[in-house]
N, C-alpha and C. Protein backbone atom coordinates (compact mmCIF):
# COMPACT_ATOMS: atom_id res chain seq x y z
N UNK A 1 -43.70 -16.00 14.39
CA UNK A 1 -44.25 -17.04 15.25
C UNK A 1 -45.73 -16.76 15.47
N UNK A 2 -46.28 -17.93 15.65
CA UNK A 2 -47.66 -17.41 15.75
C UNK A 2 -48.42 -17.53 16.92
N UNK A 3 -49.48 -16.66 17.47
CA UNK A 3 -49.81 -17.28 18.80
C UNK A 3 -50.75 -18.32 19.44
N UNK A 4 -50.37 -19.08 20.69
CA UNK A 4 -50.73 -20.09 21.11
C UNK A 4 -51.66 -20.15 20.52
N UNK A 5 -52.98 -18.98 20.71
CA UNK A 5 -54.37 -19.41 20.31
C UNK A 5 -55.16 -18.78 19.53
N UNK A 6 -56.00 -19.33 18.55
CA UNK A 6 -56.56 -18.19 18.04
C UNK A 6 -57.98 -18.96 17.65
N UNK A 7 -59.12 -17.58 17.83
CA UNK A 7 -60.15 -17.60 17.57
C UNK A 7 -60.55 -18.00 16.31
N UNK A 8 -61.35 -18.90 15.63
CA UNK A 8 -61.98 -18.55 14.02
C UNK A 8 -63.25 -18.97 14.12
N UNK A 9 -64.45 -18.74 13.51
CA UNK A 9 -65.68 -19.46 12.80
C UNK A 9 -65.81 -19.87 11.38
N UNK A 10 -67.07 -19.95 11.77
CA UNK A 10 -67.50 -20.48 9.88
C UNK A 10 -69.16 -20.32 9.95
N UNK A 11 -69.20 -18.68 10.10
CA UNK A 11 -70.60 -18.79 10.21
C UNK A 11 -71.64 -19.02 8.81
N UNK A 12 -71.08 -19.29 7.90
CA UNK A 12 -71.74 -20.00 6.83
C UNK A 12 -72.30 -21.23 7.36
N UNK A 13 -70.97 -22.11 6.79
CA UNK A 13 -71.23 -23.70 7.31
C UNK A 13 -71.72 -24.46 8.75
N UNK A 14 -71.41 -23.56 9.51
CA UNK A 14 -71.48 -24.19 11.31
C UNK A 14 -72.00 -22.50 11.91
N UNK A 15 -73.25 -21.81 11.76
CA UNK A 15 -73.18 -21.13 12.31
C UNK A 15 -73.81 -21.77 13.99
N UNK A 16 -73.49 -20.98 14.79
CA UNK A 16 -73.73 -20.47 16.36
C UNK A 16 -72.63 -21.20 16.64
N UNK A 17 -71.38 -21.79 15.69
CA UNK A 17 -70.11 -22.14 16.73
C UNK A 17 -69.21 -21.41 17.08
N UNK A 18 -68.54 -21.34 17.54
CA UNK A 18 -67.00 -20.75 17.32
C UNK A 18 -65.61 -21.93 17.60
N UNK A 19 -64.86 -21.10 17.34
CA UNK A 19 -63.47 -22.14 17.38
C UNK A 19 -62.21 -21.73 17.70
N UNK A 20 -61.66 -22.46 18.96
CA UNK A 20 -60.25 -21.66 19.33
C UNK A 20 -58.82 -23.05 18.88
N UNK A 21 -58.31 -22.44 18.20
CA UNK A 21 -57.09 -23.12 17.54
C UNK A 21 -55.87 -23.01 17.94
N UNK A 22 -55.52 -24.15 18.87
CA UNK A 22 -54.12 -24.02 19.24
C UNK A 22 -52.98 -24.92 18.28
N UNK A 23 -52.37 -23.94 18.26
CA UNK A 23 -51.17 -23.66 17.31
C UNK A 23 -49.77 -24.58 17.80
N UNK A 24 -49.77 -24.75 18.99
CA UNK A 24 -48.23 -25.33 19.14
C UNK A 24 -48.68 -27.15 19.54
N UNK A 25 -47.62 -27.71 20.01
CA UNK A 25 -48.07 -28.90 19.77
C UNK A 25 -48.30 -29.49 21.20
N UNK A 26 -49.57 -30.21 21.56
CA UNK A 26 -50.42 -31.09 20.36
C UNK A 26 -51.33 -29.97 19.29
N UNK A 27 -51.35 -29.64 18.55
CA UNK A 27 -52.69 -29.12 17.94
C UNK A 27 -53.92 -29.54 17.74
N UNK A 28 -54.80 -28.56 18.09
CA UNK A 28 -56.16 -28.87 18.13
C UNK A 28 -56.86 -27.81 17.66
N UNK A 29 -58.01 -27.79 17.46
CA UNK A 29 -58.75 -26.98 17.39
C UNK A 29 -59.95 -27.79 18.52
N UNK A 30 -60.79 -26.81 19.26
CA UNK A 30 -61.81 -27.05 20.15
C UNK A 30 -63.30 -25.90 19.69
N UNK A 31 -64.13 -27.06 19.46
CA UNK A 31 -65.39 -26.25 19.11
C UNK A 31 -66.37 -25.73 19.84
N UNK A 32 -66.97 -24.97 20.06
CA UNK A 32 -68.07 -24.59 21.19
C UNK A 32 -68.96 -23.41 20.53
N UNK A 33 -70.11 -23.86 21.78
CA UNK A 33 -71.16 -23.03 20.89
C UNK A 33 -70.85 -21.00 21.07
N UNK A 34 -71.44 -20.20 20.08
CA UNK A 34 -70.88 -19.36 20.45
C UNK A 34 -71.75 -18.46 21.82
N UNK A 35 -72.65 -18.99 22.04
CA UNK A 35 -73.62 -18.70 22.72
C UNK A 35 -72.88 -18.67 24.58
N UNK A 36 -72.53 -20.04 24.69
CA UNK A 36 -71.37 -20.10 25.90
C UNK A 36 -70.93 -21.35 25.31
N UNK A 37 -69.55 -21.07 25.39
CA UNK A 37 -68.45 -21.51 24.79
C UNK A 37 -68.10 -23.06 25.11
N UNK A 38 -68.49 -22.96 26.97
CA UNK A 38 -68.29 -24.90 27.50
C UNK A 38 -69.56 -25.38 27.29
N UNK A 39 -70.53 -25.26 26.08
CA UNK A 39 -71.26 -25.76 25.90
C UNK A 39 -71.26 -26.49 24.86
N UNK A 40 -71.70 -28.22 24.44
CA UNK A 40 -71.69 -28.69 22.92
C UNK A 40 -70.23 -28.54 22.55
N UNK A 41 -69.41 -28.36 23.42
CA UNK A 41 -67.81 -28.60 23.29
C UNK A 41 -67.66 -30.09 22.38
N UNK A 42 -66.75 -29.61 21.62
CA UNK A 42 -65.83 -31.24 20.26
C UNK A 42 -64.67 -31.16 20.47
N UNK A 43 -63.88 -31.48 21.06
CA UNK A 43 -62.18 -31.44 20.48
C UNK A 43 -61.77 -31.97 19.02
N UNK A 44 -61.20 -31.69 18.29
CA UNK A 44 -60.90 -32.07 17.36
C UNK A 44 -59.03 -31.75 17.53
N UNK A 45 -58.62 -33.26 16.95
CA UNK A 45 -57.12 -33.22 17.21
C UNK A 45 -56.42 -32.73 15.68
N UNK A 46 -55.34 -32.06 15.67
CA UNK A 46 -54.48 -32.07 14.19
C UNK A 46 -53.29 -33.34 14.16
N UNK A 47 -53.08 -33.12 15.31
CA UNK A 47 -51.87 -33.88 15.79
C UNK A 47 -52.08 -35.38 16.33
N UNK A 48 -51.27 -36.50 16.29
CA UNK A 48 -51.64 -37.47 17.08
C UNK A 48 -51.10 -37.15 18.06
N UNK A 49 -51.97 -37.48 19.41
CA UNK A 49 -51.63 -37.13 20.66
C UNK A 49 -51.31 -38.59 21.43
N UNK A 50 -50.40 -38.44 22.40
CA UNK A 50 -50.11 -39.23 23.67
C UNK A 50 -50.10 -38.30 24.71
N UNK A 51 -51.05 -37.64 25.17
CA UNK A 51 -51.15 -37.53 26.55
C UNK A 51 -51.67 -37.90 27.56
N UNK A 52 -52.08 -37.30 28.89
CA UNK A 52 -53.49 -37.83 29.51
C UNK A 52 -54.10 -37.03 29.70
N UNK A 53 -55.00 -38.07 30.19
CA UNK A 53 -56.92 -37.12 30.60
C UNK A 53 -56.16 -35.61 31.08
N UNK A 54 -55.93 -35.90 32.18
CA UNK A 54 -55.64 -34.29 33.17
C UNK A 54 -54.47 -33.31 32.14
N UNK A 55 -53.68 -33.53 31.26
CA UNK A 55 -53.27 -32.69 30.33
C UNK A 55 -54.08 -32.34 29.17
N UNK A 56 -55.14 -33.12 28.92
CA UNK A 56 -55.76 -32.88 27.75
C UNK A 56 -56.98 -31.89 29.19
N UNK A 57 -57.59 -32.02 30.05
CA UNK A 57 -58.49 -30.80 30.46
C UNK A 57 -57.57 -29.90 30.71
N UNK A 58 -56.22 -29.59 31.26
CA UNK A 58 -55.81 -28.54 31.31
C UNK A 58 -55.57 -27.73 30.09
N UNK A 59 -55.38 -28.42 28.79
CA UNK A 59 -55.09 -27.71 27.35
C UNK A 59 -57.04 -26.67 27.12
N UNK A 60 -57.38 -27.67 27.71
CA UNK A 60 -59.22 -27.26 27.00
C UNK A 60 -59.63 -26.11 28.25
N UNK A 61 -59.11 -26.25 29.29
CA UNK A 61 -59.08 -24.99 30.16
C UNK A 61 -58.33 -23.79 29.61
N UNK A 62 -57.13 -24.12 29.82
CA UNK A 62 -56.32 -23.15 28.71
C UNK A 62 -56.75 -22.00 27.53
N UNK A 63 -57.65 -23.40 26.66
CA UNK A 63 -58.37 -22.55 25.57
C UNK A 63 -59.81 -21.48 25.86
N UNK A 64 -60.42 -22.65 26.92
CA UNK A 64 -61.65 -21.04 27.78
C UNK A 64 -61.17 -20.21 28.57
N UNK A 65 -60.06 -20.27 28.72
CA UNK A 65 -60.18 -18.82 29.28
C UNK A 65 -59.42 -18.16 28.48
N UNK A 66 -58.76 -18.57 27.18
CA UNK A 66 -58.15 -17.98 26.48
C UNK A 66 -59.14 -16.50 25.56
N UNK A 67 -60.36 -17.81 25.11
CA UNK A 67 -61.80 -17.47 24.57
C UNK A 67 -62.57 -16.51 25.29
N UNK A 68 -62.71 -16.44 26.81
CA UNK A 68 -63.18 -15.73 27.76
C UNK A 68 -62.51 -14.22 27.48
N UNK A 69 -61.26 -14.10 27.94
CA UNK A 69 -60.19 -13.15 27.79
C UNK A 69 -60.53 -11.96 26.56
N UNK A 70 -60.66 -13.05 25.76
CA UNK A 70 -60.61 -12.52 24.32
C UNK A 70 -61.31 -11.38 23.55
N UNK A 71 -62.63 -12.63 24.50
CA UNK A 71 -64.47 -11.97 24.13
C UNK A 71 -64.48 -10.93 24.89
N UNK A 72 -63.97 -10.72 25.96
CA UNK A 72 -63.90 -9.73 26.94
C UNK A 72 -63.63 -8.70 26.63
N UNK A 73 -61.92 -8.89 26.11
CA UNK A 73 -61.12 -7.76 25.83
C UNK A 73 -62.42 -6.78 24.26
N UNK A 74 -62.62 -7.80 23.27
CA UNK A 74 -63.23 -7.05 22.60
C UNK A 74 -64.84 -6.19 22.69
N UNK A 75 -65.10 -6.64 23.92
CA UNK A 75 -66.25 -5.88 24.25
C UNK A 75 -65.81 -4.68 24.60
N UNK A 76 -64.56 -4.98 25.58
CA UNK A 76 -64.42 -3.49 26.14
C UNK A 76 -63.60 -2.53 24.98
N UNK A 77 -63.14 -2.80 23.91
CA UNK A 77 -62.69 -2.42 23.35
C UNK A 77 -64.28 -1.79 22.22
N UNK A 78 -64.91 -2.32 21.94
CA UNK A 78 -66.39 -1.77 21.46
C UNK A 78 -67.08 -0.83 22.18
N UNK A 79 -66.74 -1.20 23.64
CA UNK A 79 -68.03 0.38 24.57
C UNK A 79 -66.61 1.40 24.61
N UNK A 80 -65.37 1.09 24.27
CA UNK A 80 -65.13 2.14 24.54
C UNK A 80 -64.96 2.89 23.02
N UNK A 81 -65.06 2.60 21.80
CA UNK A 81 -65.59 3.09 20.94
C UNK A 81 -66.79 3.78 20.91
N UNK A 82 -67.70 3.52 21.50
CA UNK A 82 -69.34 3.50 21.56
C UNK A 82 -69.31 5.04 22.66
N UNK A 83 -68.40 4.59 23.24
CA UNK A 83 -68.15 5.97 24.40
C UNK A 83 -67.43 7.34 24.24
């Protein structure tokens, strides 16, 4: 199984974005800059969706702090290499 969310880029083609990809349904992927993340935000759908407004910001909340979490965890996981 795979999980809810996951990080990818394409720093070739789209660099300074990043991209968090949710996996279960609706699917999406949501784009943001990598600089800060609720910035220059795109949703992009996989799925056709029927939901509403307030489920579709709670999915895109979901995904920043998923992104937040993430970036986090791997910093601290770098100083404590560094340490």
């Amino acid at each position: 199984m795979l999980p809810k969310f996951l990080i990818a880029d394409n720093s070739l083609e789209r660099p300074g974005k990043l991209y968090v990809v949710h996996t279960q349904s609706p699917r999406f992927i949501l784009e943001g800059s990598d600089e800060d993340f609720t910035q220059e935000q795109e949703l992009h759908w996989i799925d056709n969706v029927n939901i509403s407004e307030e489920e579709i910001t709670q999915l895109i909340t979901k995904a920043e702090d998923f992104i937040d979490q993430e970036l986090d965890n791997q910093e601290d996981l770098f100083d404590n290499m560094v340490n």
